[in-house]
Protein backbone atom coordinates (compact mmCIF):
# COMPACT_ATOMS: atom_id res chain seq x y z
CA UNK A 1 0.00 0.00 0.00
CA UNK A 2 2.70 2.54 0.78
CA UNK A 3 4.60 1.70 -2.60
CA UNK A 4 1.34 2.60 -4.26
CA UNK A 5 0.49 6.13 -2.67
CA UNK A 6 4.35 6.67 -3.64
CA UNK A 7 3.80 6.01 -6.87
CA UNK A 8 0.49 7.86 -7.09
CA UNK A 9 1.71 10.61 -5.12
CA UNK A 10 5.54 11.09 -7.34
CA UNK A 11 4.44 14.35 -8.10
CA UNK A 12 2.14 15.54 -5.66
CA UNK A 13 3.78 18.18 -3.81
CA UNK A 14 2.94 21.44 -2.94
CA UNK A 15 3.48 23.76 -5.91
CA UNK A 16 5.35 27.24 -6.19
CA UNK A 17 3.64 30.43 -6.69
CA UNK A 18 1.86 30.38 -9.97
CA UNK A 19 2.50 33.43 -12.94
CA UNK A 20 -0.90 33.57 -12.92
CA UNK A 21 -1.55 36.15 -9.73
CA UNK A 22 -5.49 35.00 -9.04
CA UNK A 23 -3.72 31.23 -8.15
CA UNK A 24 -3.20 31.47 -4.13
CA UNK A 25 -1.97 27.67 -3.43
CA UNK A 26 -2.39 25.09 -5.84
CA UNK A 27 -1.06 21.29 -5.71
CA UNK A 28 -0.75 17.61 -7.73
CA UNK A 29 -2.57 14.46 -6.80
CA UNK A 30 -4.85 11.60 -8.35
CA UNK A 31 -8.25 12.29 -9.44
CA UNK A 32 -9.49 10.11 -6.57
CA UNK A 33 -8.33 7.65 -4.18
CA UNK A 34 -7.32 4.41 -5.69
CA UNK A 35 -6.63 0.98 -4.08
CA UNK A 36 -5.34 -1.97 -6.39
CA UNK A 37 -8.40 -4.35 -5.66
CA UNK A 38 -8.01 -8.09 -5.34
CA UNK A 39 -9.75 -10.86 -6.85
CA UNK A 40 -11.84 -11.52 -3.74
CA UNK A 41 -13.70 -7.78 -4.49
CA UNK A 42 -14.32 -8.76 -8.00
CA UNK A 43 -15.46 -12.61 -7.06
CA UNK A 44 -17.67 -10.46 -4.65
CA UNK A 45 -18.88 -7.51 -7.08
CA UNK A 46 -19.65 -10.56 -9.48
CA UNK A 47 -21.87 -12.50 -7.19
CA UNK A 48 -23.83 -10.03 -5.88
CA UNK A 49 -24.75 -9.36 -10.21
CA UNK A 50 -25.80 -13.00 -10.18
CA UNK A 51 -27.61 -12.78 -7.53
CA UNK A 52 -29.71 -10.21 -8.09
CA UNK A 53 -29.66 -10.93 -11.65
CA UNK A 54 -31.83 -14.07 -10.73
CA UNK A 55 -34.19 -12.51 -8.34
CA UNK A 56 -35.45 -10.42 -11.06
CA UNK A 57 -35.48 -12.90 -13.70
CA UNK A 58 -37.74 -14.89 -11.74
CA UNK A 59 -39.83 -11.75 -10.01
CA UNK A 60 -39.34 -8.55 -11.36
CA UNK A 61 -38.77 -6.75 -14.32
CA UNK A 62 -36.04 -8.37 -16.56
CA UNK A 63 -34.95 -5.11 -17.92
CA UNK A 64 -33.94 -3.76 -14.64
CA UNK A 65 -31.15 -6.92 -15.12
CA UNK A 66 -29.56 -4.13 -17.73
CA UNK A 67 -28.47 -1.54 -15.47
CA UNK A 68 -27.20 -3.89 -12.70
CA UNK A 69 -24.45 -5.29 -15.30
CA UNK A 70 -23.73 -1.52 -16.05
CA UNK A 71 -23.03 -0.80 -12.89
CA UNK A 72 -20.98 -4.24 -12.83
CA UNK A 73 -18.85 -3.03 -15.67
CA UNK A 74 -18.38 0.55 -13.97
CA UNK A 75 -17.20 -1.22 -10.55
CA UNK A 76 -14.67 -3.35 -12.64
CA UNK A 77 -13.28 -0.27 -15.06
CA UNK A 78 -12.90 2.23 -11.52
CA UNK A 79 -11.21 -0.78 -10.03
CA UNK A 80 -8.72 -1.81 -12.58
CA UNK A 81 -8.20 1.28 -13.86
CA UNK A 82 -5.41 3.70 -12.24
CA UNK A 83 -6.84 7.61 -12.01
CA UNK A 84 -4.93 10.35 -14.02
CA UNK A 85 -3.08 12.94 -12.04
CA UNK A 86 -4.66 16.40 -12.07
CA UNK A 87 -3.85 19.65 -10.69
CA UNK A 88 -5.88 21.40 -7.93
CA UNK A 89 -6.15 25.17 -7.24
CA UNK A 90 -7.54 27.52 -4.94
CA UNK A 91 -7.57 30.95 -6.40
CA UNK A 92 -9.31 34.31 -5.21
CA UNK A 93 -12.45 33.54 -6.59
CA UNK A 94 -13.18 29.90 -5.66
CA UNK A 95 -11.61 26.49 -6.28
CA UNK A 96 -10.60 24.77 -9.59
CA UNK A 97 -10.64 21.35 -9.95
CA UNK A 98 -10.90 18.63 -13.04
CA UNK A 99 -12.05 21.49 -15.22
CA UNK A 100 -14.52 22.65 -12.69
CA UNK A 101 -14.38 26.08 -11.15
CA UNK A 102 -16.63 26.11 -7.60
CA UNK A 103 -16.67 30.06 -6.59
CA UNK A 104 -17.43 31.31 -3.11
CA UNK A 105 -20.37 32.19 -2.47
CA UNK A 106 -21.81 28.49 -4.06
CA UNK A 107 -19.37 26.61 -1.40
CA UNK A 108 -21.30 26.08 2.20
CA UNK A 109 -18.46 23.81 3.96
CA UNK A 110 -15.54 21.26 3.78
CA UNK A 111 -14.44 18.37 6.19
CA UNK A 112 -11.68 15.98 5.76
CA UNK A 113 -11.76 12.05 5.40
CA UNK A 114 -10.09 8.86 4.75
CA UNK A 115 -10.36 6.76 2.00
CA UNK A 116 -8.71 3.83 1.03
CA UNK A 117 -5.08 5.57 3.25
CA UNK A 118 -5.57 8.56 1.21
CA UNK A 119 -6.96 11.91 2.63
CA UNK A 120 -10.06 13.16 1.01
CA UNK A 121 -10.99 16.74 1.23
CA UNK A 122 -14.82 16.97 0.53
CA UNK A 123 -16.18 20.70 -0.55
CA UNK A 124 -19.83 20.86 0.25
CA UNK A 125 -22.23 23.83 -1.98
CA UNK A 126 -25.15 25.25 -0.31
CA UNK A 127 -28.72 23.81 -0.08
CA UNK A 128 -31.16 22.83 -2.38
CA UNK A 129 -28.01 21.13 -4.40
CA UNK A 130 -25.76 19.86 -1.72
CA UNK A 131 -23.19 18.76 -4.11
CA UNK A 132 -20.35 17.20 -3.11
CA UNK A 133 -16.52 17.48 -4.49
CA UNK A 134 -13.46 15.45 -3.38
CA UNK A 135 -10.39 16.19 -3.77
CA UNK A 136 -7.12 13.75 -2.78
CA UNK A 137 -4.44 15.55 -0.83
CA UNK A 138 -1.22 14.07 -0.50
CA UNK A 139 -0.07 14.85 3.02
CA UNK A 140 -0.73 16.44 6.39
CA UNK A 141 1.58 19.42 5.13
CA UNK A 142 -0.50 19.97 2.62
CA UNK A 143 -3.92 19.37 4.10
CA UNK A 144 -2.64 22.24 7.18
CA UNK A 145 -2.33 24.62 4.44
CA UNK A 146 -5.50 24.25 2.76
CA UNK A 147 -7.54 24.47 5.94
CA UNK A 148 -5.81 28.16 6.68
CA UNK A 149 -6.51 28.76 2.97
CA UNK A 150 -10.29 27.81 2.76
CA UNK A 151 -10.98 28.59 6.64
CA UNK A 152 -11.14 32.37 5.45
CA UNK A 153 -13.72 31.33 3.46
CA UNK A 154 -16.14 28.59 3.66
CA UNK A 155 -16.83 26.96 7.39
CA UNK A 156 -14.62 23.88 8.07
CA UNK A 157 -16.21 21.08 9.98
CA UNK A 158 -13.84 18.75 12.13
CA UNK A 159 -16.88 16.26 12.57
CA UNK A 160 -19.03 16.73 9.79
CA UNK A 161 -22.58 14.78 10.27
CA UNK A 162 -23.28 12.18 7.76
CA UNK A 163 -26.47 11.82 5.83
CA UNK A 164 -28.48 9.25 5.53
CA UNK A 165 -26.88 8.25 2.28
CA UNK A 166 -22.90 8.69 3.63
CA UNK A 167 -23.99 6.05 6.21
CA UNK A 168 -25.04 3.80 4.18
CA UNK A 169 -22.47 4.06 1.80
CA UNK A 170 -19.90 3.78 5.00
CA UNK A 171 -21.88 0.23 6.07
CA UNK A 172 -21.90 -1.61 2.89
CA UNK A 173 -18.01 -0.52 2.47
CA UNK A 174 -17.52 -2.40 5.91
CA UNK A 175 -19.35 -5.89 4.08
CA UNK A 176 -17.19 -5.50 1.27
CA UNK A 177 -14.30 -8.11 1.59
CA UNK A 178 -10.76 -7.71 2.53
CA UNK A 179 -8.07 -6.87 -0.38
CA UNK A 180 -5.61 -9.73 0.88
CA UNK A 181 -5.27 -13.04 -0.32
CA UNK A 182 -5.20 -15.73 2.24
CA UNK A 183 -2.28 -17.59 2.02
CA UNK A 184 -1.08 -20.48 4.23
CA UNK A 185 -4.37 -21.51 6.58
CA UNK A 186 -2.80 -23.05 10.08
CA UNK A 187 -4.38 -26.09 10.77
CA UNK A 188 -4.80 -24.60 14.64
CA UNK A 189 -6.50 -21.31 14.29
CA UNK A 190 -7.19 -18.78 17.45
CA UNK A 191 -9.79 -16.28 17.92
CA UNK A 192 -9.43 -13.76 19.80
CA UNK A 193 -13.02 -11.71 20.47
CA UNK A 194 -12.75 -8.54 21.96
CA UNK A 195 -16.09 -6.26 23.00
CA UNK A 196 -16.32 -3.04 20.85
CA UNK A 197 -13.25 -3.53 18.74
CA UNK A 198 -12.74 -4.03 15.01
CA UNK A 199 -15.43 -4.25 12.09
CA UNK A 200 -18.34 -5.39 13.85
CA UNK A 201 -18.85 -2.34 16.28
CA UNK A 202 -18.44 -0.05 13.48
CA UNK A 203 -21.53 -1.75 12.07
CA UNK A 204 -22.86 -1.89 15.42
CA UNK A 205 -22.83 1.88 15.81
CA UNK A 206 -23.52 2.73 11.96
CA UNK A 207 -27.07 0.38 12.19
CA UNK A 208 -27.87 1.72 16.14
CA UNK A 209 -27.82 5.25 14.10
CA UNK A 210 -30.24 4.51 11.90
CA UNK A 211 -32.51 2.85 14.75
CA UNK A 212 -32.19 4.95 17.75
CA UNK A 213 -35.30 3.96 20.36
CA UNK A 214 -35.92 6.59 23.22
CA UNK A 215 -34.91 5.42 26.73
CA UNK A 216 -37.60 4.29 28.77
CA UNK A 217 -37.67 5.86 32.58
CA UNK A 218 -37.27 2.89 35.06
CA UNK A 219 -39.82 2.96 38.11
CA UNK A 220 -38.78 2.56 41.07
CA UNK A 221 -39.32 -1.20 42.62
CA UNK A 222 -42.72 -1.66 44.91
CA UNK A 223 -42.07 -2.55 48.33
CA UNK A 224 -42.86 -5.70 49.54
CA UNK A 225 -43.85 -5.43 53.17
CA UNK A 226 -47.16 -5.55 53.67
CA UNK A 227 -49.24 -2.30 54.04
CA UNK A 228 -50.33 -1.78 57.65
């Protein structure tokens, strides 16, 4: 994993101060995050297809089965395919990225996250749209900058809240299988279980979100001696 964000990341350094004089901090990195995927993800991607390929063969519309094979094909060409490296800038007026120039006054917030080891920066527009753009940063260095740069601006959010939507997208990413090929399987195998640690209590706390029941006052116990 490290020889791959090196190898994404050969260029993406902070860049000098541009000719142009409207450019106030501009930098290199990948289009998005990228992770070399395994054959396990694929196997995975691939049955899921099937699967719901024969549910709807057998109970609901068969040209729905269409679009779910699109989507297949779009899973394997993001996954096997490396992103091109493009150049972000924040200028006076707003930020450019990919082509796209997002000016002030349309940007509401930004918050940072990880994705695959990489560091996302997500810029957030104002309501009705809500759009969302992400941007890869290379390093801490970098990222430091960028929040004095767009803190002047736009509101930064250290713990941004999550729709509806983000959490779901977070839970199914947890059911998605590991990268790593098994190797060598030990013929005595130990498991260790530990309360509130790994996976499972992120999905613990991502499906207790979406289900939250009130608390229900506790009465105090009746006494049991006999009324006089």
């Amino acid at each position: 994993m490290d020889d791959q964000k090196e190898t994404l990341f050969q260029k993406a350094t902070p860049l000098p101060a541009s000719l142009n004089p409207q450019v106030v901090y501009s930098w290199k990195a990948p289009l998005r995050a990228y992770k070399k995927r395994s054959k396990n993800v694929l196997r995975f991607y691939l049955a899921v297809a099937l699967l719901l390929t024969a549910i709807i063969f057998f109970l609901g519309d068969r040209i729905l089965i269409i679009p779910i094979w699109s989507i297949l094909f779009l899973f394997y060409v993001l996954t096997v395919t490396p992103p091109p490296e493009i150049e972000n800038r924040i200028t006076k007026f707003g930020i450019e990225t990919a082509g796209i120039t997002m000016r002030w006054e349309a940007l509401s917030h930004f918050y940072f996250s990880q994705r695959f080891g990489f560091i996302i920066l997500t810029v957030v527009t104002h309501p009705p749209y809500n759009m969302h753009a992400y941007l890869v940063v290379p390093d801490t260095i970098v990222k430091k900058d960028i929040v004095r740069i767009l803190a002047e601006h736009i509101v930064f959010q250290e713990r941004p809240q999550l729709a509806f939507t983000d959490k779901m997208i977070k839970l199914l990413s947890y059911l998605i299988p590991d990268d790593e090929e098994e190797e060598d399987v030990p013929a005595t195998i130990k498991i260790e279980q530990k309360e509130g640690s790994g996976k499972l209590k992120d999905i613990k706390d991502t499906l207790a979100s979406f289900f939250q029941k009130p608390e229900k006052t506790s009465l105090s116990p009746q006494s049991s001696e006999p009324i006089v």
